[in-house]
N, C-alpha and C. Protein backbone atom coordinates (compact mmCIF):
# COMPACT_ATOMS: atom_id res chain seq x y z
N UNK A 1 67.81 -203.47 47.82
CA UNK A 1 68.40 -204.47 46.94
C UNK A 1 69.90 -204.54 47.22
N UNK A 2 70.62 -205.65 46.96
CA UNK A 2 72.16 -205.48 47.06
C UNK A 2 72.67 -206.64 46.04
N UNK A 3 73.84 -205.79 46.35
CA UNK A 3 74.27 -205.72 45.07
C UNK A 3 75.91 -206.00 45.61
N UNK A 4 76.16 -207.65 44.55
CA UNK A 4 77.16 -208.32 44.37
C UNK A 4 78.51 -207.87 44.60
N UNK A 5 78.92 -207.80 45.15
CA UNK A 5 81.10 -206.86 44.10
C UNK A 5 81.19 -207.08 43.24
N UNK A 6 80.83 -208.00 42.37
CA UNK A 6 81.10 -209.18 41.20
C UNK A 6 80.72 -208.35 39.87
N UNK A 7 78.96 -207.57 40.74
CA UNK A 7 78.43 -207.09 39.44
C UNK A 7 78.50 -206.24 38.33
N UNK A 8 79.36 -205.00 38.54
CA UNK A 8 80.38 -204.34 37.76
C UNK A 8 81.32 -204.53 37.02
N UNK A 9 82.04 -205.76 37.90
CA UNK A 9 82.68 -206.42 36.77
C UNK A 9 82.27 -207.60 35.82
N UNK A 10 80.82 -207.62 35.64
CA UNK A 10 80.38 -208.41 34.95
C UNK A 10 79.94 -207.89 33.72
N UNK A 11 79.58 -206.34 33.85
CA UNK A 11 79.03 -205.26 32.97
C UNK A 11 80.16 -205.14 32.12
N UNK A 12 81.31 -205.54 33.07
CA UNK A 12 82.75 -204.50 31.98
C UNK A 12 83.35 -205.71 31.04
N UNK A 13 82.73 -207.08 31.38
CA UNK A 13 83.05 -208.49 30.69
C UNK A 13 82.65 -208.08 28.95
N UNK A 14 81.83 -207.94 28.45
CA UNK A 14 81.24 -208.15 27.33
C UNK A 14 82.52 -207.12 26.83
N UNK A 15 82.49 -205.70 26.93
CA UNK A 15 83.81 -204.92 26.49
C UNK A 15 85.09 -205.57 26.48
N UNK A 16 85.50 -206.43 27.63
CA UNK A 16 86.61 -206.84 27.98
C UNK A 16 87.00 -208.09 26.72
N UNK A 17 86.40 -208.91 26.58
CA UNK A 17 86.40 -209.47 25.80
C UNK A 17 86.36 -209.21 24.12
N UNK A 18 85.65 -208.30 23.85
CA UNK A 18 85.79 -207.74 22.22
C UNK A 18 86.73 -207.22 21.89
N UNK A 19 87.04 -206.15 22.91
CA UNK A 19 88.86 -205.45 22.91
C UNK A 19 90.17 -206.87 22.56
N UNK A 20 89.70 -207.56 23.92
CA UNK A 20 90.58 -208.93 23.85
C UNK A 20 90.76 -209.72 22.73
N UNK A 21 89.36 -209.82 22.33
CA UNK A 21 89.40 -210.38 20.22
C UNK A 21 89.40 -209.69 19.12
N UNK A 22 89.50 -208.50 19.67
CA UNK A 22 89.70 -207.61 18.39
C UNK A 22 90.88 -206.94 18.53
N UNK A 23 91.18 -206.10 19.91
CA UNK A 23 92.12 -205.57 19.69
C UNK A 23 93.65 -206.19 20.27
N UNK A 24 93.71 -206.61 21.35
CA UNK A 24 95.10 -207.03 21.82
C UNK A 24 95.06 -208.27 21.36
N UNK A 25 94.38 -209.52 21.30
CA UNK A 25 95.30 -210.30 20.70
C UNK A 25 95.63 -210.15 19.09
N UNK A 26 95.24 -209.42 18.40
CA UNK A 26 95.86 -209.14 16.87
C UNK A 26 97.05 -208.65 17.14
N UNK A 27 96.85 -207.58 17.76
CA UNK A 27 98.40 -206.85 18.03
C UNK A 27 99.39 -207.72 18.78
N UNK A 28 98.87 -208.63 19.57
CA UNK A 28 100.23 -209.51 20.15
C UNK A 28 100.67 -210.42 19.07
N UNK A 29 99.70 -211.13 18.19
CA UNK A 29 99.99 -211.88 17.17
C UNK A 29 100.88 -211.24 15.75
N UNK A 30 100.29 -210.01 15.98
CA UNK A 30 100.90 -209.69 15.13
C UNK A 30 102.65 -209.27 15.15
N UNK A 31 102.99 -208.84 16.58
CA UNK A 31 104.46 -208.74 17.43
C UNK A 31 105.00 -210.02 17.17
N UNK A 32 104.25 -211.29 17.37
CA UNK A 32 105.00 -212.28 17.09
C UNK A 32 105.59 -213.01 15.92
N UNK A 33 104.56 -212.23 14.97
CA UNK A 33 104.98 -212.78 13.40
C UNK A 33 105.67 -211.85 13.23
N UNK A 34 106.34 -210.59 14.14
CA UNK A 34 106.94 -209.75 13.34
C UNK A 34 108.32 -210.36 13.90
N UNK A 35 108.56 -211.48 14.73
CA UNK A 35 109.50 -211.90 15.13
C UNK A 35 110.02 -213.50 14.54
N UNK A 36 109.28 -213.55 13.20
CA UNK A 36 109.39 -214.82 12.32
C UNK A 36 109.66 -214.26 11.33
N UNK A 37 110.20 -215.24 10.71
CA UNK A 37 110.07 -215.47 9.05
C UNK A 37 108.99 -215.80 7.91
N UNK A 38 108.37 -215.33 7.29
CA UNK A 38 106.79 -216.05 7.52
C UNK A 38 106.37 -215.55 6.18
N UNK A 39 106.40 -216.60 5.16
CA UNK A 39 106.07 -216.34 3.47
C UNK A 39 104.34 -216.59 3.15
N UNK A 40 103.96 -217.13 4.00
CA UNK A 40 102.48 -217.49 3.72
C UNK A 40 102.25 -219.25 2.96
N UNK A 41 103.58 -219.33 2.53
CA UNK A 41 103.53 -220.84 2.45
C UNK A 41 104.37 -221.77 3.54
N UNK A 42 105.25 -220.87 3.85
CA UNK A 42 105.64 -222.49 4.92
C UNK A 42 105.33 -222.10 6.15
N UNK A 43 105.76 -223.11 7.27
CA UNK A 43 105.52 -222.51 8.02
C UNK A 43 106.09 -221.38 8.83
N UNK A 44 105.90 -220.41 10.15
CA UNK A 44 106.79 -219.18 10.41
C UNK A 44 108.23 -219.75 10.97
N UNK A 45 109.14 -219.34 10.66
CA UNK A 45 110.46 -219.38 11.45
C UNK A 45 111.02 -218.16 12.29
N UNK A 46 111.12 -218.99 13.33
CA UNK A 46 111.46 -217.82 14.76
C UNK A 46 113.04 -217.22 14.27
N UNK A 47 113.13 -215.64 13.90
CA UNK A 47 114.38 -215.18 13.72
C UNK A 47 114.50 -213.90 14.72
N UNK A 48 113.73 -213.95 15.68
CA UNK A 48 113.79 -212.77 16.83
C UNK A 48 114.20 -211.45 16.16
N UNK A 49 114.97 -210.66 16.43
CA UNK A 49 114.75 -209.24 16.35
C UNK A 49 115.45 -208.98 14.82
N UNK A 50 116.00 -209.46 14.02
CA UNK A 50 116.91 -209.74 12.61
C UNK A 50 115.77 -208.87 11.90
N UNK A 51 114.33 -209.43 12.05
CA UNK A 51 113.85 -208.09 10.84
C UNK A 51 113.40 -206.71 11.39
N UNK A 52 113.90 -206.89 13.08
CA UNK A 52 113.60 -205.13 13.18
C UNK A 52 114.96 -204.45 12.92
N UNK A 53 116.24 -205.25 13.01
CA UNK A 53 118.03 -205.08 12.33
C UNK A 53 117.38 -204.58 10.92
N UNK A 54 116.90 -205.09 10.26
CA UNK A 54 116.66 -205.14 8.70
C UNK A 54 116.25 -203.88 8.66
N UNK A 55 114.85 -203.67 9.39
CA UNK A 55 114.20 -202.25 9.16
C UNK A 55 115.01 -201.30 9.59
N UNK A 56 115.47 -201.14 10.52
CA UNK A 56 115.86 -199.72 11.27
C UNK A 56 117.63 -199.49 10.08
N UNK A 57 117.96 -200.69 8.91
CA UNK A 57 118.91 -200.08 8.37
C UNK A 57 118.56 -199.87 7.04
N UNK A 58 116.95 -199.42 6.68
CA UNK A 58 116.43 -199.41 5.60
C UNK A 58 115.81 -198.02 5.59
N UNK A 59 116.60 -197.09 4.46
CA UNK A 59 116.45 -195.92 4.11
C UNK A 59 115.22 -195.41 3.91
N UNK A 60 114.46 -195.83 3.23
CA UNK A 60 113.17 -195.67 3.28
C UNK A 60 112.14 -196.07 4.42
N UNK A 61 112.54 -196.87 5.45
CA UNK A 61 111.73 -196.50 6.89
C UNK A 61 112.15 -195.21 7.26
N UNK A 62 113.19 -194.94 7.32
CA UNK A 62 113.24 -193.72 8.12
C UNK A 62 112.76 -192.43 6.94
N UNK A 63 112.45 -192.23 5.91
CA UNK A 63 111.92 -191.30 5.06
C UNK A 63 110.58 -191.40 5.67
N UNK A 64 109.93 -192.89 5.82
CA UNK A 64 108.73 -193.20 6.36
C UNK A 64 108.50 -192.20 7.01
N UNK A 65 109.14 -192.64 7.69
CA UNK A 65 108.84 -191.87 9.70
C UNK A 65 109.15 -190.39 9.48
N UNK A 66 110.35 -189.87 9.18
CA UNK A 66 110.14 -188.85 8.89
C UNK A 66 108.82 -187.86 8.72
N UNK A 67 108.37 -188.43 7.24
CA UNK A 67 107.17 -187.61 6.90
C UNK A 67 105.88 -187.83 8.00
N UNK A 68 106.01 -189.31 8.18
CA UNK A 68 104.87 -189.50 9.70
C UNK A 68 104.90 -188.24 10.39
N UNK A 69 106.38 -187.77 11.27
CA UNK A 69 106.26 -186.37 11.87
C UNK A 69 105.93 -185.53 11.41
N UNK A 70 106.55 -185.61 10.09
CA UNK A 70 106.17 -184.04 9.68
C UNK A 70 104.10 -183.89 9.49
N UNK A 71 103.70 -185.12 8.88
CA UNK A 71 102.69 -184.82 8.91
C UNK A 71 101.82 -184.91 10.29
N UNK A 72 102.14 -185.05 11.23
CA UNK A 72 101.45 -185.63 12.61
C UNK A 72 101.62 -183.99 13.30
N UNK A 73 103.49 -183.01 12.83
CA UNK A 73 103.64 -181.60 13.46
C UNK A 73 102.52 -180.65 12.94
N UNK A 74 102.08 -181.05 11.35
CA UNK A 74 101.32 -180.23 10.66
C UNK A 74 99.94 -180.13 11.01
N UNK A 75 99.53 -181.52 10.72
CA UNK A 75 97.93 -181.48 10.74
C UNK A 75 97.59 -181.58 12.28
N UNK A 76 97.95 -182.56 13.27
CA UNK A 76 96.99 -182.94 14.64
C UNK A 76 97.24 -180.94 15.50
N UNK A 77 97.99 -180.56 15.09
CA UNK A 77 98.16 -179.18 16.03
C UNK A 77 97.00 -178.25 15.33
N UNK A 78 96.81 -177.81 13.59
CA UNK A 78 96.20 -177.36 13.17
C UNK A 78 94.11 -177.69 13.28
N UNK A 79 94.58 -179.13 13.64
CA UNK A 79 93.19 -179.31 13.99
C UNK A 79 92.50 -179.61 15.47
N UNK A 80 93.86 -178.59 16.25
CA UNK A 80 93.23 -178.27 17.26
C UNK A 80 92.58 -176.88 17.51
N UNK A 81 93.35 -176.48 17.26
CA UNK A 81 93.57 -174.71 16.75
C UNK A 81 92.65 -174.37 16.49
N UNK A 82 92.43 -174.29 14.69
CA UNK A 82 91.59 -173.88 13.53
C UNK A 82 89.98 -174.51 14.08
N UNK A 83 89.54 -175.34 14.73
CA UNK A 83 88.35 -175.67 14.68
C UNK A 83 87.95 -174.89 15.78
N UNK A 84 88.55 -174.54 16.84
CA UNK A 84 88.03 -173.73 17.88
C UNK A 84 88.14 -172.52 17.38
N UNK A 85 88.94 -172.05 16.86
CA UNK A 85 88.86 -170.67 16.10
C UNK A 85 87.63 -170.51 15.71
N UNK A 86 87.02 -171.30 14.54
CA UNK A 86 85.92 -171.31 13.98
C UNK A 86 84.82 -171.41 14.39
N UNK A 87 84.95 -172.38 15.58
CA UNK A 87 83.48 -172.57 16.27
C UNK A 87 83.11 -170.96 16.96
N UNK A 88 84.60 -170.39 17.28
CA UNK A 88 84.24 -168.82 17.84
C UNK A 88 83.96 -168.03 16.90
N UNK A 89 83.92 -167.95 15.89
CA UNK A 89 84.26 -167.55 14.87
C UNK A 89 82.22 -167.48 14.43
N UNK A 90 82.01 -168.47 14.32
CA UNK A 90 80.56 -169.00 13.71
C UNK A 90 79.54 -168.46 14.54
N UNK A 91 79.96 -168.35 16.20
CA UNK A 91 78.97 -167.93 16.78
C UNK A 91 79.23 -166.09 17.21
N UNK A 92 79.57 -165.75 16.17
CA UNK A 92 79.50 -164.30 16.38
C UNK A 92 78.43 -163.49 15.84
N UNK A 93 78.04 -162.21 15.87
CA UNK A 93 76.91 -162.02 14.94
C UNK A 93 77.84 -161.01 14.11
N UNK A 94 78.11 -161.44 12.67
CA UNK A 94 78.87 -160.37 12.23
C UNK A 94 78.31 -160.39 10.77
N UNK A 95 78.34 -159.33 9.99
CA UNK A 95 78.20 -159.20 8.69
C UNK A 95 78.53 -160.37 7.79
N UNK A 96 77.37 -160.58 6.94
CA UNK A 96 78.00 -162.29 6.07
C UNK A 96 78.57 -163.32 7.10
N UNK A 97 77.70 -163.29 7.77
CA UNK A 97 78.08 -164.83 9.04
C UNK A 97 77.06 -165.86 8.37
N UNK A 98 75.76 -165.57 7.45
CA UNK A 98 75.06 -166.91 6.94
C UNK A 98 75.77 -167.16 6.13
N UNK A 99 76.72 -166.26 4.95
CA UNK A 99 77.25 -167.52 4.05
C UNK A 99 78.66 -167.68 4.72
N UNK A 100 78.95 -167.69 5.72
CA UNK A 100 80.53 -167.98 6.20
C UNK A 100 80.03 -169.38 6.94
N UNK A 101 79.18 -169.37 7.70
CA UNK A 101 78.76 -170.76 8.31
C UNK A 101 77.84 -171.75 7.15
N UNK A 102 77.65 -171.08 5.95
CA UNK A 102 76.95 -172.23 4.71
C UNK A 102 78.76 -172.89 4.20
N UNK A 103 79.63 -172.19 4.20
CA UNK A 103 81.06 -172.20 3.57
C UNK A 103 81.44 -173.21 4.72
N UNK A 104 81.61 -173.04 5.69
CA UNK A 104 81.84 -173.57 7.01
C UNK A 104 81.65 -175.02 7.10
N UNK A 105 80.69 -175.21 6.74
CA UNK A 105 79.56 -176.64 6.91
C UNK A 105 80.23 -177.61 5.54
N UNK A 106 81.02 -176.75 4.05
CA UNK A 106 80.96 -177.29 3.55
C UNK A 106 81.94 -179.08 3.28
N UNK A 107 83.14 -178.85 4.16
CA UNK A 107 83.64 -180.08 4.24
C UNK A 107 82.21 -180.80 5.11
N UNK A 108 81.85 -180.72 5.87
CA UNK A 108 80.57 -182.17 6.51
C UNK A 108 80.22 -182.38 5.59
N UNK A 109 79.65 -181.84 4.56
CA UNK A 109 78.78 -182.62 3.24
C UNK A 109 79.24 -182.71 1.86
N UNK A 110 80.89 -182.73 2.57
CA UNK A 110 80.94 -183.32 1.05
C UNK A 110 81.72 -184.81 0.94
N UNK A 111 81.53 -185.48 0.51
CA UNK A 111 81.98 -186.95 0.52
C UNK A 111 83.52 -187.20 0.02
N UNK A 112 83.88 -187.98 0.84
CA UNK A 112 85.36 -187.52 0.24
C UNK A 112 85.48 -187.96 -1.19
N UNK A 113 84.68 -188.76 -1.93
CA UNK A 113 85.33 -189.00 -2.99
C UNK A 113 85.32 -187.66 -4.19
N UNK A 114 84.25 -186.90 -3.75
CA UNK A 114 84.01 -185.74 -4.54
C UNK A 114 85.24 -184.64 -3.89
N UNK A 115 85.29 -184.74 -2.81
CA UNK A 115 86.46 -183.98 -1.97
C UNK A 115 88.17 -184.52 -2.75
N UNK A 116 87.85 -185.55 -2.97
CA UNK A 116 89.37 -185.94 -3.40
C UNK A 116 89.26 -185.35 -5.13
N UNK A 117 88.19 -185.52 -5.47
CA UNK A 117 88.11 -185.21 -7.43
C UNK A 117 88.21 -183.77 -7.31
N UNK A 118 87.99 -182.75 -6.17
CA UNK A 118 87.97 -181.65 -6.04
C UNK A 118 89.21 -180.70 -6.02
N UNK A 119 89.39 -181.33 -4.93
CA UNK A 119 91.19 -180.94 -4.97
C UNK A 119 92.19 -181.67 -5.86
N UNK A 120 92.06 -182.75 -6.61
CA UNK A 120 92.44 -182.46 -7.84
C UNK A 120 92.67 -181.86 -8.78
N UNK A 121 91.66 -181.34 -8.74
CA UNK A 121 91.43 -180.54 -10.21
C UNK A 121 92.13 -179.11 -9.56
N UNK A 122 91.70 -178.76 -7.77
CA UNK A 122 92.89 -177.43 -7.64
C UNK A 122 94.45 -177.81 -7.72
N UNK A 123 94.72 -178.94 -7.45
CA UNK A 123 96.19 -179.27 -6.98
C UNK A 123 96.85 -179.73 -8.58
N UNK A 124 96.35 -179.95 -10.03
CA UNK A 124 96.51 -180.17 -11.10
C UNK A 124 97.27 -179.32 -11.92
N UNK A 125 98.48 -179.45 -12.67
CA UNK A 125 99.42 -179.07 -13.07
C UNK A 125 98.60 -177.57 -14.20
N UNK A 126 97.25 -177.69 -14.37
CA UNK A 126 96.86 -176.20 -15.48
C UNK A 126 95.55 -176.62 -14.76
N UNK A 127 95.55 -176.50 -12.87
CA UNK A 127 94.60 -176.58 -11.92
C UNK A 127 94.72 -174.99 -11.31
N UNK A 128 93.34 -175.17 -10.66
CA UNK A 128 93.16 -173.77 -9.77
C UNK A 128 93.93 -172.94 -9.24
N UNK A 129 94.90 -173.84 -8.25
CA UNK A 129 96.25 -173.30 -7.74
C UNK A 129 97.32 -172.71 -8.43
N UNK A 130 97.49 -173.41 -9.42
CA UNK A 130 98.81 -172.91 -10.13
C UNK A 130 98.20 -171.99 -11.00
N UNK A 131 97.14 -171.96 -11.75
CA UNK A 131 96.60 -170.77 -12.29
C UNK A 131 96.38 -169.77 -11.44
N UNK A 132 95.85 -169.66 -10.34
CA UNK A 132 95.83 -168.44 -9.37
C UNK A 132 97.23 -167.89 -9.44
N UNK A 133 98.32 -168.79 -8.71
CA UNK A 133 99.70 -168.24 -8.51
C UNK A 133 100.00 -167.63 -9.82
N UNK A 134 99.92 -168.29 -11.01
CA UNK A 134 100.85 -167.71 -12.47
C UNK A 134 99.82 -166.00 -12.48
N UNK A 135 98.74 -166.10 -12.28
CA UNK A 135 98.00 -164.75 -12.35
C UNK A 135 98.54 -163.85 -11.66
N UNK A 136 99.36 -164.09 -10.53
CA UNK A 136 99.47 -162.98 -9.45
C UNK A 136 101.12 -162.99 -10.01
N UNK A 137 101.20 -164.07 -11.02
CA UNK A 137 102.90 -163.73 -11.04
C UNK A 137 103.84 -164.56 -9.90
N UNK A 138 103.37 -164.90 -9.29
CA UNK A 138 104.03 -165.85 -8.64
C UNK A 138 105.07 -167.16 -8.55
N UNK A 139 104.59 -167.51 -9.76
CA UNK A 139 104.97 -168.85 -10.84
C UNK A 139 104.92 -168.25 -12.15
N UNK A 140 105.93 -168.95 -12.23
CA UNK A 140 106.50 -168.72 -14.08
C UNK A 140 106.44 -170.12 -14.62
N UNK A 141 106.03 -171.32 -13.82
CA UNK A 141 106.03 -172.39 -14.78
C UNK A 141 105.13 -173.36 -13.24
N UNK A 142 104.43 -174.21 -14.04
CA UNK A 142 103.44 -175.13 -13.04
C UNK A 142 104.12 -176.03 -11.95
N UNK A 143 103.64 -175.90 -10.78
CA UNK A 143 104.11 -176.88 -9.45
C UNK A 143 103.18 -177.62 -9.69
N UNK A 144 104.17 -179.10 -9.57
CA UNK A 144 103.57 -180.55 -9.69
C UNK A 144 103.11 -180.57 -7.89
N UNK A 145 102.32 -180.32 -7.53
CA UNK A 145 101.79 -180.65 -6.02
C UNK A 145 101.70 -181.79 -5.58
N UNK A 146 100.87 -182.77 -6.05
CA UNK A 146 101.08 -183.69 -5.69
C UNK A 146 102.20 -185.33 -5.98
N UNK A 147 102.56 -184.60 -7.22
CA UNK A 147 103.82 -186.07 -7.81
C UNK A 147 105.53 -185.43 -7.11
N UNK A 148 105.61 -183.74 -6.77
CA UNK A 148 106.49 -183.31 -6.26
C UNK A 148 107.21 -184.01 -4.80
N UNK A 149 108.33 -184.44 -4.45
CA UNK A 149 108.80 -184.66 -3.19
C UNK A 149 108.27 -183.91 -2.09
N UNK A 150 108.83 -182.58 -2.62
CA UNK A 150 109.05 -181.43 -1.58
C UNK A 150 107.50 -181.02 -1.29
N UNK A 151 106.14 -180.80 -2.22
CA UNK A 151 104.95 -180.48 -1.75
C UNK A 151 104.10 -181.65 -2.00
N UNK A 152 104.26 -182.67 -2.10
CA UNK A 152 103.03 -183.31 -2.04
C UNK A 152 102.75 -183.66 -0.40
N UNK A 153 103.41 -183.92 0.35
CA UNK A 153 102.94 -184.29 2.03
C UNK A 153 101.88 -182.87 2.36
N UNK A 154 102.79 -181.36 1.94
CA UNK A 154 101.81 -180.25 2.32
C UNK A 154 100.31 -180.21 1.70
N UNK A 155 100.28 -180.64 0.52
CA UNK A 155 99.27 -180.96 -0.48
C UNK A 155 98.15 -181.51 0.39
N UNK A 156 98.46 -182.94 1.03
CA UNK A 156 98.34 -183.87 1.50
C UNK A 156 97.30 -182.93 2.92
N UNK A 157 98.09 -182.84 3.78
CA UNK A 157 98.25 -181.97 5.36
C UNK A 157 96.71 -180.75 4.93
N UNK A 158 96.96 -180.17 3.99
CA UNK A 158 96.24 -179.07 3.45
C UNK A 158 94.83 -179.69 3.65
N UNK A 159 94.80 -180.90 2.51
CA UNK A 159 93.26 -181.61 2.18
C UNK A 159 92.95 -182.23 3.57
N UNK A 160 93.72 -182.55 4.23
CA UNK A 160 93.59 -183.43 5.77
C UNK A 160 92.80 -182.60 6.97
N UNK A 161 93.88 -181.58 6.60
CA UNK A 161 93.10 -180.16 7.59
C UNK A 161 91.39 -179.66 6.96
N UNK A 162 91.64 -179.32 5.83
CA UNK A 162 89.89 -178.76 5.18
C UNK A 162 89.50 -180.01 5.57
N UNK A 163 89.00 -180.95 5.22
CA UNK A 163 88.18 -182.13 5.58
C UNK A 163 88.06 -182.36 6.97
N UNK A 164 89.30 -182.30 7.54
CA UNK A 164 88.68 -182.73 9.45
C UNK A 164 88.67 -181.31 9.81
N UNK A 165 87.82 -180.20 9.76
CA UNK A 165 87.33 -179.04 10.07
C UNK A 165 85.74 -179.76 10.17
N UNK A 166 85.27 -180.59 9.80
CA UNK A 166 83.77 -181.16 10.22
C UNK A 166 84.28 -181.57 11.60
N UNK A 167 84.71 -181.35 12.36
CA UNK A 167 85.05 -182.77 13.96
C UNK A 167 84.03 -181.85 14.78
N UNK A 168 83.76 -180.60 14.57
CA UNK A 168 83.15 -179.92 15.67
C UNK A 168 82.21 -180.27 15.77
């Protein structure tokens, strides 16, 4: 049988095209409205780079970005790490390895919305956490975890990491 030059790239057409309508032209369209003026009622007005001037002198983008790093240094390294740990970890034969791999399994089955009501109730001002700490003496008065500046991103990073421990 033989076979076209053509025909490979005929296979890679159907992909080529969905990417093309789904993914790059949104993102080019979307570069271009980011280079207008554009209220949703009139029509866009071309003001070229004036609202990336705007952003880059707006205090709160850069808090943005900031925490972006901080959370991108925290979690994507930890969930490289910690899951290979574990997968070595799981296949060992060691004392209490059935309920460490039942414990193990438990972010895959749990749904995040029960996952989010969960850590609530630990991350909650007369929650799990802060009652553990005041027990050991640690705290003399309750950490707001998640309404706090300073710990809610770790809060955050914490629940991010337990939950993507299912990737293995």
């Amino acid at each position: 049988m033989k076979t076209n030059k053509l025909t490979p790239y005929l296979f890679l057409l159907p992909g080529c095209v969905i990417l093309g309508a789904f993914i790059f032209y949104p993102m080019l369209q979307a570069f271009w409205m980011s280079l207008t003026d554009y209220n949703m009622i009139t029509d866009p007005e071309y003001v070229g780079f004036s609202n990336y001037e705007t952003l880059f002198q707006d205090g709160l983008f850069w808090k943005t970005l900031t925490n972006t790093f901080i959370y991108l240094i925290g979690v994507v390294p930890a969930l490289v790490v910690i899951p290979i740990f574990l997968a070595v970890l799981v296949n060992q034969n060691l004392r209490g390895i059935g309920f460490f791999r039942s414990a193990y399994y438990i972010p895959v089955v749990t749904s995040l919305v029960v996952a989010g009501i969960a850590w609530d109730w630990v991350y909650k001002e007369n929650g799990l956490l802060n009652y553990a700490l005041d027990v050991l003496n640690i705290i003399s008065e309750p950490i707001h975890w998640l309404t706090s500046t300073q710990t809610a991103i770790f809060a955050v990073m914490v629940v991010t990491v337990w939950k993507g421990l299912d990737i293995i």
